[in-house]
C-alpha atoms as a PDB file:
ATOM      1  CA  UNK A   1      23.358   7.948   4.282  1.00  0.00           C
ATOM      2  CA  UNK A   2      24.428   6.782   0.794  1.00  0.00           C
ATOM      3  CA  UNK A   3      26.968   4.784   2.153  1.00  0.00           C
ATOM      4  CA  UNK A   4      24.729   2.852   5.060  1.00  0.00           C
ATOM      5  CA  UNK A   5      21.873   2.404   2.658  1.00  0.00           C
ATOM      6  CA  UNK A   6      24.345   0.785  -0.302  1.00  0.00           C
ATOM      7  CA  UNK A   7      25.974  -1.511   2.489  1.00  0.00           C
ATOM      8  CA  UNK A   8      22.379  -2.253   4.000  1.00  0.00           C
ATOM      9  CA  UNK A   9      21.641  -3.214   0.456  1.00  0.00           C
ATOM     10  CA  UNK A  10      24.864  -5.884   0.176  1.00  0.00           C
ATOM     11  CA  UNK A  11      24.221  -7.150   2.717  1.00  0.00           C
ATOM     12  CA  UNK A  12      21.138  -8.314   1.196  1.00  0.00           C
ATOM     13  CA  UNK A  13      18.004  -6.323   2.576  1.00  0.00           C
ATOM     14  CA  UNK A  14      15.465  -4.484   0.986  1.00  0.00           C
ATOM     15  CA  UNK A  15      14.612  -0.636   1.061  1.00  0.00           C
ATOM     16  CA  UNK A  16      11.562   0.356   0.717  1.00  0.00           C
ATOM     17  CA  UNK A  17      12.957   3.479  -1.467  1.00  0.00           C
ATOM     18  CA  UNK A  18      15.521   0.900  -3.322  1.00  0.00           C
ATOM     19  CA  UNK A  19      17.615   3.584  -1.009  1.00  0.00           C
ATOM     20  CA  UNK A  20      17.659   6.671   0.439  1.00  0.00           C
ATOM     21  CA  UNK A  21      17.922  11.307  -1.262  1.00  0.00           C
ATOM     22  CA  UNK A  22      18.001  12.318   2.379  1.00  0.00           C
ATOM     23  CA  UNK A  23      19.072  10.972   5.885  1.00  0.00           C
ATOM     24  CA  UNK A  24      16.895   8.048   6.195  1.00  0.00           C
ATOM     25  CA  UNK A  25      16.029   5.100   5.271  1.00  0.00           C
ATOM     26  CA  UNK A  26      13.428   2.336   5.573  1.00  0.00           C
ATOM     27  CA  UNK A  27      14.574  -0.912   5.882  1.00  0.00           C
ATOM     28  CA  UNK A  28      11.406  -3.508   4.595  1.00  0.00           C
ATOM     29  CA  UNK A  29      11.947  -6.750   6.862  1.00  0.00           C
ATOM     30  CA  UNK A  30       9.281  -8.813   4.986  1.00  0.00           C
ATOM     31  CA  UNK A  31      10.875 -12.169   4.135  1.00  0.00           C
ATOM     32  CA  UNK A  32      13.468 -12.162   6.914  1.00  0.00           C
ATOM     33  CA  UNK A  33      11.179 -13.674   9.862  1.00  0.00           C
ATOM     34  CA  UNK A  34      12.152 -10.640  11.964  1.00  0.00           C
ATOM     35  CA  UNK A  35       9.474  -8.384  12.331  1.00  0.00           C
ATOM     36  CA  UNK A  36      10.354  -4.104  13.224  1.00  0.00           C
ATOM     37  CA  UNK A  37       9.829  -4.521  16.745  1.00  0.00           C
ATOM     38  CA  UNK A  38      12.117  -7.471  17.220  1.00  0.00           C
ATOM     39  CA  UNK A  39      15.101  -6.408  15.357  1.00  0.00           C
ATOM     40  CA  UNK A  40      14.355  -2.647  17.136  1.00  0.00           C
ATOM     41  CA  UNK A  41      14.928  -4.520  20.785  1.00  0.00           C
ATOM     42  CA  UNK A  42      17.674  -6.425  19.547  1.00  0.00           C
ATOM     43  CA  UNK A  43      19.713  -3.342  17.947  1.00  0.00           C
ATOM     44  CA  UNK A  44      19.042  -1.091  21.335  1.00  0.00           C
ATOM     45  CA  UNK A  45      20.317  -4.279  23.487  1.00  0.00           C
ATOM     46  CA  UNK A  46      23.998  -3.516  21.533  1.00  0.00           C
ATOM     47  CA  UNK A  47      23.751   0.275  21.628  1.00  0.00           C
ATOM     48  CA  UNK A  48      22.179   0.815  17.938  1.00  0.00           C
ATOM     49  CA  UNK A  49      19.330   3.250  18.164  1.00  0.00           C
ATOM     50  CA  UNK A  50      16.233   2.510  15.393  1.00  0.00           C
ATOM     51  CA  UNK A  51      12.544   2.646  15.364  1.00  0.00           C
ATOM     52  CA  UNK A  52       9.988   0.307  14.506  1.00  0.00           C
ATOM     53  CA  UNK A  53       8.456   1.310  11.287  1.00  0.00           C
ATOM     54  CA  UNK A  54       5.296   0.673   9.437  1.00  0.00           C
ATOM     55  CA  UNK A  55       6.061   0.134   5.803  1.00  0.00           C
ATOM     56  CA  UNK A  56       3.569   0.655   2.939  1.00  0.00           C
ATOM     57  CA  UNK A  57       0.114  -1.837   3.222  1.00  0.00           C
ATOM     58  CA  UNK A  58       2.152  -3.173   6.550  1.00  0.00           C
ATOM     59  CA  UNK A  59       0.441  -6.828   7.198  1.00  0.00           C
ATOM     60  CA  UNK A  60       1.444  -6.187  10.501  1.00  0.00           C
ATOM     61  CA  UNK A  61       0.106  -4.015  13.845  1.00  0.00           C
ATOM     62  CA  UNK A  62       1.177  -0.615  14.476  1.00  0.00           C
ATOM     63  CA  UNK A  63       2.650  -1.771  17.608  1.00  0.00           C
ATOM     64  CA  UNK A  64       5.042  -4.300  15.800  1.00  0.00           C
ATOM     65  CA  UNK A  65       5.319  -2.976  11.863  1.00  0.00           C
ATOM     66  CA  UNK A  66       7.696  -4.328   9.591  1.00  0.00           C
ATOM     67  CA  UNK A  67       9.836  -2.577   8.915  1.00  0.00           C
ATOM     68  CA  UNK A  68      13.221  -0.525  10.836  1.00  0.00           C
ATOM     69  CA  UNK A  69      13.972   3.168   9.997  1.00  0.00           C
ATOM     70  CA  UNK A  70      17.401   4.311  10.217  1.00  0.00           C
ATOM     71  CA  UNK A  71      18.395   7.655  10.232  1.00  0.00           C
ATOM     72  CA  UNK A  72      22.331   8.884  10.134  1.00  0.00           C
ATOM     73  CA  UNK A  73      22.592  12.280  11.473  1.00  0.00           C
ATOM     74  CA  UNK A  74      23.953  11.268  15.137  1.00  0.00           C
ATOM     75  CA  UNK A  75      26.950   8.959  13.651  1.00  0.00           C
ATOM     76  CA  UNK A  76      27.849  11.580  10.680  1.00  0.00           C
ATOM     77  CA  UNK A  77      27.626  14.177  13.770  1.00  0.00           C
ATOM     78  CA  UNK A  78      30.476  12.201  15.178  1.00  0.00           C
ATOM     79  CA  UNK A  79      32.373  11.606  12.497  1.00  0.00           C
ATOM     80  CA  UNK A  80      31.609   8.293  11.049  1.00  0.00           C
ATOM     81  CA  UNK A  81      32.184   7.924   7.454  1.00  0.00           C
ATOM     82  CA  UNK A  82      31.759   5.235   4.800  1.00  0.00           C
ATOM     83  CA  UNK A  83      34.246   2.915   6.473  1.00  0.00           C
ATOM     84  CA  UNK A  84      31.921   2.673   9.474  1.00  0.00           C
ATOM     85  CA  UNK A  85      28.814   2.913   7.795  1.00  0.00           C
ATOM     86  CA  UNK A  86      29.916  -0.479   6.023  1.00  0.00           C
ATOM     87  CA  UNK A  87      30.630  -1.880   9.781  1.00  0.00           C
ATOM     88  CA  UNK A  88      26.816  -0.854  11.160  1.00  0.00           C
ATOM     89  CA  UNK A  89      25.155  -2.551   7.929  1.00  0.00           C
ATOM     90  CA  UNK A  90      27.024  -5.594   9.287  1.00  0.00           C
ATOM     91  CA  UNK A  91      26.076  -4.586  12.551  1.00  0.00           C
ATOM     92  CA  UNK A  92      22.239  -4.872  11.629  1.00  0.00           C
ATOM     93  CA  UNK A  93      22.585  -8.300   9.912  1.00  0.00           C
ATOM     94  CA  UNK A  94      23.880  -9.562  12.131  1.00  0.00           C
ATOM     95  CA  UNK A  95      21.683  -8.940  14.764  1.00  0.00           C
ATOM     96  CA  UNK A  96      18.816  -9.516  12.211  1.00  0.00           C
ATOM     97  CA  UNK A  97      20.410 -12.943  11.830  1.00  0.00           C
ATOM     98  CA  UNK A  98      22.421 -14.104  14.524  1.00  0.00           C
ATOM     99  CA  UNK A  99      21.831 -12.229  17.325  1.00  0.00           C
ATOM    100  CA  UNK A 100      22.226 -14.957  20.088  1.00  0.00           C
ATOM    101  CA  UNK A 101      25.465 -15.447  19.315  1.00  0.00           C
ATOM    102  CA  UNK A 102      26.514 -12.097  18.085  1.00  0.00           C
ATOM    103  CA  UNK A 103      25.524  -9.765  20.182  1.00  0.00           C
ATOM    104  CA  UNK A 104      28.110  -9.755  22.845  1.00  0.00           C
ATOM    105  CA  UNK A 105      30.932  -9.082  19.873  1.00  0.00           C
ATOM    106  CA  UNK A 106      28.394  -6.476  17.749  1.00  0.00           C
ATOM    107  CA  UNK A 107      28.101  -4.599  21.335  1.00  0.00           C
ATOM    108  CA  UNK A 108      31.719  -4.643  21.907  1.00  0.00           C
ATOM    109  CA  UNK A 109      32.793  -3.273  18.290  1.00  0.00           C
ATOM    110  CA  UNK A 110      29.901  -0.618  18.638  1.00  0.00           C
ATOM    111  CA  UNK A 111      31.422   0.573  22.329  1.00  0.00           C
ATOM    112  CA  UNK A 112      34.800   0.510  20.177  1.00  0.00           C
ATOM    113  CA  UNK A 113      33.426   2.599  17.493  1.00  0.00           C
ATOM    114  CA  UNK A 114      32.039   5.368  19.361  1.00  0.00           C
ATOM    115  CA  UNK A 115      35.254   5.263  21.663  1.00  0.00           C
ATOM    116  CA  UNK A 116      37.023   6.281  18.256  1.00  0.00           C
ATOM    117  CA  UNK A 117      34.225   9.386  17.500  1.00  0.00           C
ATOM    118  CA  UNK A 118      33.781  10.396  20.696  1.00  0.00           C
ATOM    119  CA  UNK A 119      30.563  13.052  21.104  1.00  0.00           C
ATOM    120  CA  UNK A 120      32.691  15.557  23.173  1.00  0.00           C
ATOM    121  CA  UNK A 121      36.448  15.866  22.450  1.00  0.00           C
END
């Protein structure tokens, strides 16, 4: 979790924590033009799994929030490491900022990753 929430941080977004003691973190999307809901449908169209989040005094609705909670139990489960935490913080920027023409290539390195660290061997 140390190692997704440092990378999350180079790469330029904000925690609402300034990072994370535990498993999860809150990504604060204020500023970026994305709101939580968005960048949630655009991560689960490329096989990344995150929730919508309200952040502290949200300005917006429940039902959109902004902010993204990431949690790493499932990929540390499977073996990911620092390596590939560095990859999904890129992963996330890039479909915070490019998604359009990123997400065909961000889905095809995450099918890649999780062929690597499979859940069964």
């Amino acid at each position: 979790a140390q190692a997704l929430s440092n990378a999350l941080l180079r790469e330029g977004f904000r925690l609402v924590s300034g990072g994370t003691d535990n498993h999860l973190m809150l990504l604060d999307l204020r500023g970026t033009g994305m709101t939580g809901r968005e960048l949630e449908v655009n991560l689960d169209a490329v096989h990344i799994t995150a929730n919508k989040n309200a952040i502290p005094n949200d300005p917006q609705k429940p039902t959109i929030t902004s902010g993204v909670r990431f949690g790493t139990p499932a990929v540390t489960t499977r073996g990911f490491g620092a390596e590939e935490m560095q990859r999904i913080a890129d992963f996330i920027f890039r479909c915070a900022t490019d998604f359009e023409n990123s997400a065909p290539s961000i889905r095809e390195e995450v099918c890649a990753i999780c062929e690597r660290f499979p859940l069964y061997k």
